[in-house]
N, C-alpha and C. Protein backbone atom coordinates (compact mmCIF):
# COMPACT_ATOMS: atom_id res chain seq x y z
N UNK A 1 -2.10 -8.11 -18.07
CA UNK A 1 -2.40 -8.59 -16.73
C UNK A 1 -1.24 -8.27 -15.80
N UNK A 2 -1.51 -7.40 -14.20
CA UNK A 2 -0.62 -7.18 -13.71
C UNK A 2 -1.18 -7.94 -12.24
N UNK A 3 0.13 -8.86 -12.01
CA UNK A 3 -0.19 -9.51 -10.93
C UNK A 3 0.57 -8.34 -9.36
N UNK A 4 0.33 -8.63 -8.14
CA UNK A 4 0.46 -7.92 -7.13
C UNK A 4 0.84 -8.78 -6.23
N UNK A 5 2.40 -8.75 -5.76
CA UNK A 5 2.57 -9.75 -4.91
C UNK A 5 2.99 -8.76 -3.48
N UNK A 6 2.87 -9.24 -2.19
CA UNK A 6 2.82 -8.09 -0.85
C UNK A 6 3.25 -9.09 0.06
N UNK A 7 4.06 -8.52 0.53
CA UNK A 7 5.19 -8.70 2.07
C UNK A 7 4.82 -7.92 3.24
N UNK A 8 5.63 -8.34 4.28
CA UNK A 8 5.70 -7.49 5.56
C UNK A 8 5.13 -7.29 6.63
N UNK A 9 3.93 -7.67 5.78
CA UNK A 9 3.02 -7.87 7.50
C UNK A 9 2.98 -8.52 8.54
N UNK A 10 2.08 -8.52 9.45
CA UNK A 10 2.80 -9.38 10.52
C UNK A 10 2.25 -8.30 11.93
N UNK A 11 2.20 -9.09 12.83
CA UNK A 11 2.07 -8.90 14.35
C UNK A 11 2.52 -7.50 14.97
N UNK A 12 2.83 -6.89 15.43
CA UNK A 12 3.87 -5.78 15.97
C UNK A 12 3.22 -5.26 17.44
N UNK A 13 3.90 -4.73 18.25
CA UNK A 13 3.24 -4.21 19.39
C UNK A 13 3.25 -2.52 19.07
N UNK A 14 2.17 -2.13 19.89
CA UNK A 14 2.36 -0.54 20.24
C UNK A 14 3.42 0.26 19.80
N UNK A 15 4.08 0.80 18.80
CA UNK A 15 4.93 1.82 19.03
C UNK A 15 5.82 1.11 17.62
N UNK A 16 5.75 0.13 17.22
CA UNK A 16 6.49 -0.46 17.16
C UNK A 16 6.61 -0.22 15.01
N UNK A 17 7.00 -0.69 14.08
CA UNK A 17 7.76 -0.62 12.88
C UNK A 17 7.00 -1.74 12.30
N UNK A 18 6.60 -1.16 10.72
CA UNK A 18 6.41 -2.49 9.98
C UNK A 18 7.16 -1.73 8.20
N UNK A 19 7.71 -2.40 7.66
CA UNK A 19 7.38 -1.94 6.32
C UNK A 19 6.65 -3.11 5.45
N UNK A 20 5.62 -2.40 4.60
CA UNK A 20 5.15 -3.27 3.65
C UNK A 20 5.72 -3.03 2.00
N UNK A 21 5.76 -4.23 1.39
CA UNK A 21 6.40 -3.88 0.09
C UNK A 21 5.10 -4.86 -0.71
N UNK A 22 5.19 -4.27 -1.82
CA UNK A 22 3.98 -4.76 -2.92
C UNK A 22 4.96 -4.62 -4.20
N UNK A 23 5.43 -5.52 -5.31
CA UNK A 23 6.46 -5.90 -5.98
C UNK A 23 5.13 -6.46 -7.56
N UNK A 24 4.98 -5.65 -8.70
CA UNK A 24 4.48 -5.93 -9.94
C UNK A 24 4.77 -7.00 -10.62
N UNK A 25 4.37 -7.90 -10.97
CA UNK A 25 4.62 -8.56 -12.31
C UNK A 25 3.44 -8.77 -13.25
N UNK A 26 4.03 -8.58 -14.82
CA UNK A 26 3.45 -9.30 -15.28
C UNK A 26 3.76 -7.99 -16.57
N UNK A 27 2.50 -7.29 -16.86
CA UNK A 27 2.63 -5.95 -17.93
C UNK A 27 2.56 -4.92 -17.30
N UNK A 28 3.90 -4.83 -16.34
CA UNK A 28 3.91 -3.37 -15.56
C UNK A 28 4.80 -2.41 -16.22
N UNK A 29 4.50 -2.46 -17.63
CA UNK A 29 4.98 -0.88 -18.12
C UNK A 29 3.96 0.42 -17.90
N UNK A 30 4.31 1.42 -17.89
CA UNK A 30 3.49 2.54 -18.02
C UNK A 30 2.53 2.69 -16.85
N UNK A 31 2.47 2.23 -15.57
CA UNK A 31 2.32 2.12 -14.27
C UNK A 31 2.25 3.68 -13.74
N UNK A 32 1.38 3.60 -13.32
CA UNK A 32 1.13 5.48 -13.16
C UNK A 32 1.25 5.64 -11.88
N UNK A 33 0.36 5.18 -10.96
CA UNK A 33 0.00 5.54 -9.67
C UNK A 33 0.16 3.97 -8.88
N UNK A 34 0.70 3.72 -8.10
CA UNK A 34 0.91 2.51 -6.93
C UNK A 34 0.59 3.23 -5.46
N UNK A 35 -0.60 2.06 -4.90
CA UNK A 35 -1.08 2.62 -3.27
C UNK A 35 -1.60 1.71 -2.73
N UNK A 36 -1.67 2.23 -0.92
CA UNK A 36 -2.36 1.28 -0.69
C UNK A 36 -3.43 1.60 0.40
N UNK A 37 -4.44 0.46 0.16
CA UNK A 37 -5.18 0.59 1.39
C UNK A 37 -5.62 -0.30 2.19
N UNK A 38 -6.50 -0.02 3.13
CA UNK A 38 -6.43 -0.69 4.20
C UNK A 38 -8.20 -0.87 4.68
N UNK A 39 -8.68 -1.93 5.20
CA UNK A 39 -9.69 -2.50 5.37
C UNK A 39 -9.57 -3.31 6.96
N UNK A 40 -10.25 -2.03 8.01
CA UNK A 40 -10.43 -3.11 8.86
C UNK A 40 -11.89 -3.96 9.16
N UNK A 41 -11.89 -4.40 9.89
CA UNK A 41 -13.43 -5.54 10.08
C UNK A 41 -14.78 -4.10 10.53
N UNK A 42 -15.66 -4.23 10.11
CA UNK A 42 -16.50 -3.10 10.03
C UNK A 42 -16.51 -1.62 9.39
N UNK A 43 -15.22 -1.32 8.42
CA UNK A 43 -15.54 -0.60 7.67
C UNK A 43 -15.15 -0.55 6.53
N UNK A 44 -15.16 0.23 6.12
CA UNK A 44 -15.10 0.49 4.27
C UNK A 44 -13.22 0.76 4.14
N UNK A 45 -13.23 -0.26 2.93
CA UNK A 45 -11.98 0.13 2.88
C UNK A 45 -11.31 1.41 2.45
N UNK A 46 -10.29 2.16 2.92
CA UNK A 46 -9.65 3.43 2.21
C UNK A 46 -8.54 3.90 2.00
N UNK A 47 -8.36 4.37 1.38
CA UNK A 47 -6.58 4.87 1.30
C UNK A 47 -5.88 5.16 1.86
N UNK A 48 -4.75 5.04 2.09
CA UNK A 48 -3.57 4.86 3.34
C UNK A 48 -2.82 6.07 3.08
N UNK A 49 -2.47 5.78 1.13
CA UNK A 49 -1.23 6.30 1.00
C UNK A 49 -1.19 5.99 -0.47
N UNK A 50 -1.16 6.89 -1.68
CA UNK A 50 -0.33 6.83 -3.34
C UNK A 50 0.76 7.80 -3.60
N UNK A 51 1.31 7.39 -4.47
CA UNK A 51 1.93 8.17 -5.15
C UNK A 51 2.00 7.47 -6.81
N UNK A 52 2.60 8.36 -7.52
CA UNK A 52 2.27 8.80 -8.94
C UNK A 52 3.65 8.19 -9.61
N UNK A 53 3.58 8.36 -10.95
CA UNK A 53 4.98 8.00 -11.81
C UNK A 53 5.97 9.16 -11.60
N UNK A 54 5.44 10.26 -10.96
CA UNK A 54 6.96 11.38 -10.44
C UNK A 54 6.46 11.86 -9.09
N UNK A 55 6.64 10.82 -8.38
CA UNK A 55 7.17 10.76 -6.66
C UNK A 55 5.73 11.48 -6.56
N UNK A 56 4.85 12.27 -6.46
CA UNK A 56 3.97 12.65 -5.66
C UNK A 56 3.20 12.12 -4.48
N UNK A 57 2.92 12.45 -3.82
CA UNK A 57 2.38 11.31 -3.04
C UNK A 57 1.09 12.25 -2.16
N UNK A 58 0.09 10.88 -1.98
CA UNK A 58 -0.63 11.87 -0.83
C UNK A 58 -1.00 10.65 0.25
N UNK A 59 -0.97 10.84 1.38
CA UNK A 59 -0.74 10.21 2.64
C UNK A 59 -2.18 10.41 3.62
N UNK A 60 -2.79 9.57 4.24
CA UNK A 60 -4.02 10.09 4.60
C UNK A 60 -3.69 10.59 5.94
N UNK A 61 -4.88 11.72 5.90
CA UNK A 61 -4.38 12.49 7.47
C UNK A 61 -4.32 11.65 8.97
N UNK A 62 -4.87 10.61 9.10
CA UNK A 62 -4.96 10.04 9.80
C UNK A 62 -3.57 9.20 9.90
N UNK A 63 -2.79 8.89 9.49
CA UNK A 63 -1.32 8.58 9.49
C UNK A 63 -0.26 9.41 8.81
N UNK A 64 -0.53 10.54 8.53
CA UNK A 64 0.52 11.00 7.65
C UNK A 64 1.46 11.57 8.56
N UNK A 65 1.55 11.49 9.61
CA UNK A 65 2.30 11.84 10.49
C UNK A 65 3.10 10.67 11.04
N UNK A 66 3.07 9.33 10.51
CA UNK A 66 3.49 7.88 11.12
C UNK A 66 3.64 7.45 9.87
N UNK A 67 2.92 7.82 8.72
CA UNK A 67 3.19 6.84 7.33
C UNK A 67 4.20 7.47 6.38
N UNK A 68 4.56 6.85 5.72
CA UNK A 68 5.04 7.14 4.62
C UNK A 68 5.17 6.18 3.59
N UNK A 69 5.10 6.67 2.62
CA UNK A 69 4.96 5.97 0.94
C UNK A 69 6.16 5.84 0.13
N UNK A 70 6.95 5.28 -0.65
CA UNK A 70 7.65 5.24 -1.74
C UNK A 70 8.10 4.27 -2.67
N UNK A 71 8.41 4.28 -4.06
CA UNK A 71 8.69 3.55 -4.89
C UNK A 71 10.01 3.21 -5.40
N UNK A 72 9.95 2.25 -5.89
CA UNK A 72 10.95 2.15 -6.90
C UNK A 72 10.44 1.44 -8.17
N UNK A 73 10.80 2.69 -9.14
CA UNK A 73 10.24 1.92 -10.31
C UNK A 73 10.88 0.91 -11.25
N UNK A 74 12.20 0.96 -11.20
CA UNK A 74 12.89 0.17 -11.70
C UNK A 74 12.55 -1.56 -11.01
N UNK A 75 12.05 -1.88 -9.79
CA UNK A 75 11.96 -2.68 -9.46
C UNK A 75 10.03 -3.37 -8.93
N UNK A 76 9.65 -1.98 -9.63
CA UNK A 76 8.10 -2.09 -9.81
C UNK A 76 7.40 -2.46 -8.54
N UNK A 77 7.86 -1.74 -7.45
CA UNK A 77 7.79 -2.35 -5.75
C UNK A 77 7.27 -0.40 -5.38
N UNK A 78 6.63 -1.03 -4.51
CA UNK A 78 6.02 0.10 -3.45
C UNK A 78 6.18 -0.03 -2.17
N UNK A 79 6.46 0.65 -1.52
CA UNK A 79 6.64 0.52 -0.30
C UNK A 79 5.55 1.24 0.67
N UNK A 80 5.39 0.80 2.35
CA UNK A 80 5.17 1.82 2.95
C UNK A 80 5.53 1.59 4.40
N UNK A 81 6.22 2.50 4.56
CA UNK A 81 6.76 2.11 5.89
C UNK A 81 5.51 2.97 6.87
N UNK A 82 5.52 2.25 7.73
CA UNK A 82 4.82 2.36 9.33
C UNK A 82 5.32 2.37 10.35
N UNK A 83 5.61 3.56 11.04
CA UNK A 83 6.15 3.89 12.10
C UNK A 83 5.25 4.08 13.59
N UNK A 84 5.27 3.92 14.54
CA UNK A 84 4.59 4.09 15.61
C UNK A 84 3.38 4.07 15.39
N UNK A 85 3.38 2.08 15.18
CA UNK A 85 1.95 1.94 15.19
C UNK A 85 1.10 2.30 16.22
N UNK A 86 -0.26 1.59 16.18
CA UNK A 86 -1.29 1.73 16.86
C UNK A 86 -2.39 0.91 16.75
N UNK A 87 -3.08 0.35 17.76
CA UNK A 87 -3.76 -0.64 17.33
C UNK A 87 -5.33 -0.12 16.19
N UNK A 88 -5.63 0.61 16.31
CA UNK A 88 -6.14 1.55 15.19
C UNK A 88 -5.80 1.03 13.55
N UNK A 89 -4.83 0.74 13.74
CA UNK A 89 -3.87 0.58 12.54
C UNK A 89 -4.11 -0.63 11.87
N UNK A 90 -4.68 -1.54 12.74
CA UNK A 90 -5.11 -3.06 12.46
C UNK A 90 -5.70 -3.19 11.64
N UNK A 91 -5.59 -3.68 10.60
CA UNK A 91 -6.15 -3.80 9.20
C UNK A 91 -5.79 -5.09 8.24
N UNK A 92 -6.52 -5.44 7.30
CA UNK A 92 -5.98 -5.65 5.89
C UNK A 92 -5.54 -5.20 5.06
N UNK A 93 -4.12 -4.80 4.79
CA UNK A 93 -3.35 -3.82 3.65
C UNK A 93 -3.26 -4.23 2.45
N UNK A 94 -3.46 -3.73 0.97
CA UNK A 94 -4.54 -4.00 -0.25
C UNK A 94 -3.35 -2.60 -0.94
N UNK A 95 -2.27 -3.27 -1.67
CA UNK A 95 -1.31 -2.93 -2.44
C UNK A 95 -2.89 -2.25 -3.97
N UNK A 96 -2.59 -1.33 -4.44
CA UNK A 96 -3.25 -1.48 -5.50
C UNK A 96 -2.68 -0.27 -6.58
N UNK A 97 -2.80 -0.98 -7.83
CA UNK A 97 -1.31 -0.46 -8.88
C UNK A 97 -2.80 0.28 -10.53
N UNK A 98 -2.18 1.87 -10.54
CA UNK A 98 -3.45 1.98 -11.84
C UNK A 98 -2.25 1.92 -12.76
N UNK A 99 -2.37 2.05 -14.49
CA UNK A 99 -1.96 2.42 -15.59
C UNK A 99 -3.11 2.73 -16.58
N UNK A 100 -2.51 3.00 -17.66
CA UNK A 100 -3.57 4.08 -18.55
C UNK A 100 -3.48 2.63 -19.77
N UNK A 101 -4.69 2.94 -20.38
CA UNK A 101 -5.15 1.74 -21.34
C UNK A 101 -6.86 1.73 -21.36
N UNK A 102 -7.14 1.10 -22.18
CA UNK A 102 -8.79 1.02 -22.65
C UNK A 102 -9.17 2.25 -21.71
N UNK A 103 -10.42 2.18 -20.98
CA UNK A 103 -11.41 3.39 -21.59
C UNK A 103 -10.85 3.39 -20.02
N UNK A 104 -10.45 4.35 -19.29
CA UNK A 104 -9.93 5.17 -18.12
C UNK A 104 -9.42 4.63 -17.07
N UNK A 105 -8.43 3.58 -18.00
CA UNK A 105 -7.02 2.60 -17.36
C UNK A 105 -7.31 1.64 -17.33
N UNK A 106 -6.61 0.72 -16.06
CA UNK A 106 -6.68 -0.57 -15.40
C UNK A 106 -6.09 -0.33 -14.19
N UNK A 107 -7.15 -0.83 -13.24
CA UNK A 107 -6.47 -1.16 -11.79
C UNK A 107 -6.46 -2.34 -11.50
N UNK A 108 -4.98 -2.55 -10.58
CA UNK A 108 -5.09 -3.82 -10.51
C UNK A 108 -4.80 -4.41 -8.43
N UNK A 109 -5.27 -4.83 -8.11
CA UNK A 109 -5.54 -5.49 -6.47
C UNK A 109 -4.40 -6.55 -6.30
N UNK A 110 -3.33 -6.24 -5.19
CA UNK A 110 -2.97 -7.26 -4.17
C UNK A 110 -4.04 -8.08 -3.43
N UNK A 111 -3.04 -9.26 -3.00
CA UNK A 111 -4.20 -10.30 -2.11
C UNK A 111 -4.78 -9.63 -0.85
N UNK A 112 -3.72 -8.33 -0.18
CA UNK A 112 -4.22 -8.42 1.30
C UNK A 112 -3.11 -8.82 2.23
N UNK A 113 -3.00 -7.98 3.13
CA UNK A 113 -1.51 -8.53 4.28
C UNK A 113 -2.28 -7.96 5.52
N UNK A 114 -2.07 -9.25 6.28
CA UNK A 114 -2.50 -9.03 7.28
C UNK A 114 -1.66 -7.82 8.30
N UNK A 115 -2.14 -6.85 9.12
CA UNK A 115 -1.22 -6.00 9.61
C UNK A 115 -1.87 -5.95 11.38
N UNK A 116 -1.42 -6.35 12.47
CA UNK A 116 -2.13 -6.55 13.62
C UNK A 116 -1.02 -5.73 14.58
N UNK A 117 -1.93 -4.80 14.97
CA UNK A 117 -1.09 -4.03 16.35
C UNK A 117 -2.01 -4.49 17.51
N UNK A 118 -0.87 -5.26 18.58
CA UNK A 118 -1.56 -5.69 19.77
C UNK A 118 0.02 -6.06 21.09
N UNK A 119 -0.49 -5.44 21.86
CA UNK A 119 0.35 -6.04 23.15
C UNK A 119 0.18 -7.61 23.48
């Protein structure tokens, strides 16, 4: 069982900086891929941003020019920093961690961080 605990969110205006961190516990050995996504009110939730157990990463086009992704595995934390938000950006952010085990892994879900761009 891998629990998902998530920071950082919070309010911000136009233009403005958030980083989010998502931090493992529990049986986070062998942790492959850590990402996250995002769910605003009327659509489907989707991927922001992963990367892999050797740095890869893929960033969705729609922020990959403002987002960025990274880890530390020693401390089983993901990050993603957000630069020049946008209210676009307003979402529920949804940390979510795979590893390999029974029949084609385990994924496992953060609670959700609220993330609100507004003047």
């Amino acid at each position: 069982q891998v629990e998902l605990v998530e920071s950082g969110g919070g309010l911000v205006q136009p233009g403005g900086s958030l980083r989010l961190s998502c931090e493992a516990f529990g049986r986070t050995r062998n942790i492959n891929v850590m990402a996250w996504y995002r769910q605003a009110p009327g659509k489907q939730r989707q991927l922001v941003a992963k990367i892999d157990d050797n740095d890869r990463t893929t960033v969705a086009a729609s922020v990959k020019d403002r987002f960025a992704i990274s880890r530390d595995s020693a401390k089983n934390t993901v990050y993603l920093q957000m630069n020049n938000l946008k209210p676009e950006d307003t979402a529920i952010y949804y940390c979510n961690v795979q590893k390999p085990g029974g029949l084609g892994g385990y994924e496992y879900w953060g609670q959700g961080t609220q993330v609100t761009v507004s003047s």
